[in-house]
C-alpha atoms as a PDB file:
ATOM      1  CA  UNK A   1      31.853   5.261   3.543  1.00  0.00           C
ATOM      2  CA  UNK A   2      33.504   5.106   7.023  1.00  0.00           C
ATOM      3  CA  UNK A   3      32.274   4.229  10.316  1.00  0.00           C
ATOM      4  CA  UNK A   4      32.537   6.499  13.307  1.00  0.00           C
ATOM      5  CA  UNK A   5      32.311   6.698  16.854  1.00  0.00           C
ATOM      6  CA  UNK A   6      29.290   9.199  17.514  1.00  0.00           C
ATOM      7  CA  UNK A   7      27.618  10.550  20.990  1.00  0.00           C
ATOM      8  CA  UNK A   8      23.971  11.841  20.471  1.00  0.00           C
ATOM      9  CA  UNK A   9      21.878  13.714  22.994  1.00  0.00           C
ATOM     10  CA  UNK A  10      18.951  13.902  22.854  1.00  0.00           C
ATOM     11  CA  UNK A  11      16.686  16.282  25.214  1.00  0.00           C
ATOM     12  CA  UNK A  12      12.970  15.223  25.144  1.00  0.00           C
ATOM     13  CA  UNK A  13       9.991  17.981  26.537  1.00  0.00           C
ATOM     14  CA  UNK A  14       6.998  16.312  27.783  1.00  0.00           C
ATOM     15  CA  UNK A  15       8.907  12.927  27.968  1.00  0.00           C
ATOM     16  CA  UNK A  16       5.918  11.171  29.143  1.00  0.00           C
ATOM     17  CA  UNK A  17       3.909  12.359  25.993  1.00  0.00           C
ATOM     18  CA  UNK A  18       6.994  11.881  23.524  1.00  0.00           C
ATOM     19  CA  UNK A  19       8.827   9.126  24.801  1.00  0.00           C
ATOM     20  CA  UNK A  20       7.129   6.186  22.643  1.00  0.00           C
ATOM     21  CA  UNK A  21       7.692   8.392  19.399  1.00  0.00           C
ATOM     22  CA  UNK A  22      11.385   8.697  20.631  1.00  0.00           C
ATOM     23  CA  UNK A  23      11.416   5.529  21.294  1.00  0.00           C
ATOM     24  CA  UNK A  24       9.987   4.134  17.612  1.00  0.00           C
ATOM     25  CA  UNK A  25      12.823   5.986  16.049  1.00  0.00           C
ATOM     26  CA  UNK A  26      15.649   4.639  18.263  1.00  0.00           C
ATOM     27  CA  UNK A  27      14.908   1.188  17.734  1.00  0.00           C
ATOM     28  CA  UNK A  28      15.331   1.826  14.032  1.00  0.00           C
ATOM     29  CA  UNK A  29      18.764   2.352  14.730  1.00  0.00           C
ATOM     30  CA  UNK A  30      19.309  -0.715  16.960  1.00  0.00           C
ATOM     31  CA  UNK A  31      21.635  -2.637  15.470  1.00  0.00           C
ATOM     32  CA  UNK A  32      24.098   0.484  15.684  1.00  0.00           C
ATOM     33  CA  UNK A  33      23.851   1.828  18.974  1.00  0.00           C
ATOM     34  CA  UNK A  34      26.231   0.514  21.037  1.00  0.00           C
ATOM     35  CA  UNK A  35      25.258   1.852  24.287  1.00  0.00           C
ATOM     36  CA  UNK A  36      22.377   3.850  25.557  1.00  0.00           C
ATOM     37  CA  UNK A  37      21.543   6.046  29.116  1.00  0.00           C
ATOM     38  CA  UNK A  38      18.580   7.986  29.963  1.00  0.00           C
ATOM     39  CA  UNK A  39      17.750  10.250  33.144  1.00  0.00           C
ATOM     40  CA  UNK A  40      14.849  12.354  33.528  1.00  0.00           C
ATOM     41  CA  UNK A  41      14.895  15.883  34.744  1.00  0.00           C
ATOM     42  CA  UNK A  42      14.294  16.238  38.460  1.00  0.00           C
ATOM     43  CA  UNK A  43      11.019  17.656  37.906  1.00  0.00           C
ATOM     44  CA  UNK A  44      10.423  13.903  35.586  1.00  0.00           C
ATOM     45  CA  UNK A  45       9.108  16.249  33.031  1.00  0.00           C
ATOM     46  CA  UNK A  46      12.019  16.373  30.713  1.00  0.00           C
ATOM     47  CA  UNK A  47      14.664  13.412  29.551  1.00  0.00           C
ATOM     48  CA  UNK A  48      18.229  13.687  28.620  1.00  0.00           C
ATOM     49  CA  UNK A  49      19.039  10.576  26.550  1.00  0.00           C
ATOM     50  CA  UNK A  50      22.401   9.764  25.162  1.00  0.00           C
ATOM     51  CA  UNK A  51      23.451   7.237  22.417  1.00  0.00           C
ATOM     52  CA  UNK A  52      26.835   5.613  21.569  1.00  0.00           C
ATOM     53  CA  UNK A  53      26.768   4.924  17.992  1.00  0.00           C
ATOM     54  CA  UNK A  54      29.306   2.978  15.465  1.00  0.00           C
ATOM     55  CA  UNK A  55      28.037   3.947  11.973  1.00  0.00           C
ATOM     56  CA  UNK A  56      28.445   5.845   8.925  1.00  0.00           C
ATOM     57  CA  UNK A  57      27.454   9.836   9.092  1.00  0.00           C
ATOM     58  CA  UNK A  58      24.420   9.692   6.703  1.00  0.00           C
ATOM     59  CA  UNK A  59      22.944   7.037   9.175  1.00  0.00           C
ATOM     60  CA  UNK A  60      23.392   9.531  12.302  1.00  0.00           C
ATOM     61  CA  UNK A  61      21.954  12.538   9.745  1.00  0.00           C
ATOM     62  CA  UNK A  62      18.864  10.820   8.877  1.00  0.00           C
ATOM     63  CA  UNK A  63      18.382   9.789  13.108  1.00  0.00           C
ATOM     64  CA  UNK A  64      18.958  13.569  13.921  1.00  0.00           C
ATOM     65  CA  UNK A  65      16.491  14.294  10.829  1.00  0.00           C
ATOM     66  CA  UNK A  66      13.446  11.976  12.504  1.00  0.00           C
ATOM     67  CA  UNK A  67      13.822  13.004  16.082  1.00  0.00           C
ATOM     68  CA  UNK A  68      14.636  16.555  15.388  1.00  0.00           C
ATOM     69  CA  UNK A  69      10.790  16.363  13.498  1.00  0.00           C
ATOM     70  CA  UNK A  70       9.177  15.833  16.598  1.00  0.00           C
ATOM     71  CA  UNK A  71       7.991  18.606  18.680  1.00  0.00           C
ATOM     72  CA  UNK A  72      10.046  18.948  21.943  1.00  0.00           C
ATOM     73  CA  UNK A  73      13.191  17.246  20.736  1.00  0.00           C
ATOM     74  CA  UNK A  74      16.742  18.811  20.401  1.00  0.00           C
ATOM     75  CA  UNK A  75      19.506  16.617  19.143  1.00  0.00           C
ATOM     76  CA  UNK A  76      23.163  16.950  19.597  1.00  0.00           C
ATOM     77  CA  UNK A  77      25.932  14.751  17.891  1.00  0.00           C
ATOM     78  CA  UNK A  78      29.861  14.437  18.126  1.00  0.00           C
ATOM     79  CA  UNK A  79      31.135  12.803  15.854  1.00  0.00           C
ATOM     80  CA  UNK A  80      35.323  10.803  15.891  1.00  0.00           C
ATOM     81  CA  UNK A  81      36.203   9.313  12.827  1.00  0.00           C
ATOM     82  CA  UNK A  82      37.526   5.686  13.799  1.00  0.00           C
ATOM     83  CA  UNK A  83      40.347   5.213  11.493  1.00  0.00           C
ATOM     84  CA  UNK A  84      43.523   7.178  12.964  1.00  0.00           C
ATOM     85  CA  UNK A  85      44.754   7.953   9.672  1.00  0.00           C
ATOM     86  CA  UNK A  86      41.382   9.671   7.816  1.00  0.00           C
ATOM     87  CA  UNK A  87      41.635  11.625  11.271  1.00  0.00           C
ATOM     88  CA  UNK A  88      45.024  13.040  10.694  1.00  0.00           C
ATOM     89  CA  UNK A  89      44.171  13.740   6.437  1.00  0.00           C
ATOM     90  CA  UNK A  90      40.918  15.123   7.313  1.00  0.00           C
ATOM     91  CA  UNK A  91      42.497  17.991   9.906  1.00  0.00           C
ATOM     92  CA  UNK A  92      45.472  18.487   7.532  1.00  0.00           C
ATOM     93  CA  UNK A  93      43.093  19.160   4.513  1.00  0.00           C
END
């Protein structure tokens, strides 16, 4: 399977209450996230985190699967394959 680029957001409710459950899960996925930034919400009581992920899609599927489980969490991914030419057969298909 191929690796790809991936950018996931992650908005956390109640981030004092959820953060070490959000937390737990991300480090699971350590060794592929590449980069990671976090701000709360002015008010503190929300957190936008996003990740920058190389890995294959089933990996960022089953991290959307865990986080999305907890109460309060909303992921968002998008995805770019790495390999220029999968890209160009994939939107020709």
């Amino acid at each position: 399977m191929t690796k790809q680029l991936s950018l996931v957001g992650l908005l956390v409710d109640d981030r004092g209450e959820m953060a070490p459950q959000v937390q737990e899960i991300i480090t699971q996925y350590g060794t592929e996230i590449i980069g990671r930034f976090g701000v709360p919400s002015p008010s503190k009581e929300m957190g936008l985190i996003t990740l920058v992920m190389e890995t294959e899609s089933g990996q960022i599927e089953e991290l959307r699967s865990q986080l999305t489980s907890i109460e309060g969490v909303e992921v968002q991914v998008a995805s770019f394959l790495e390999n220029k030419e999968e890209k160009k057969d994939s939107v020709t298909s």
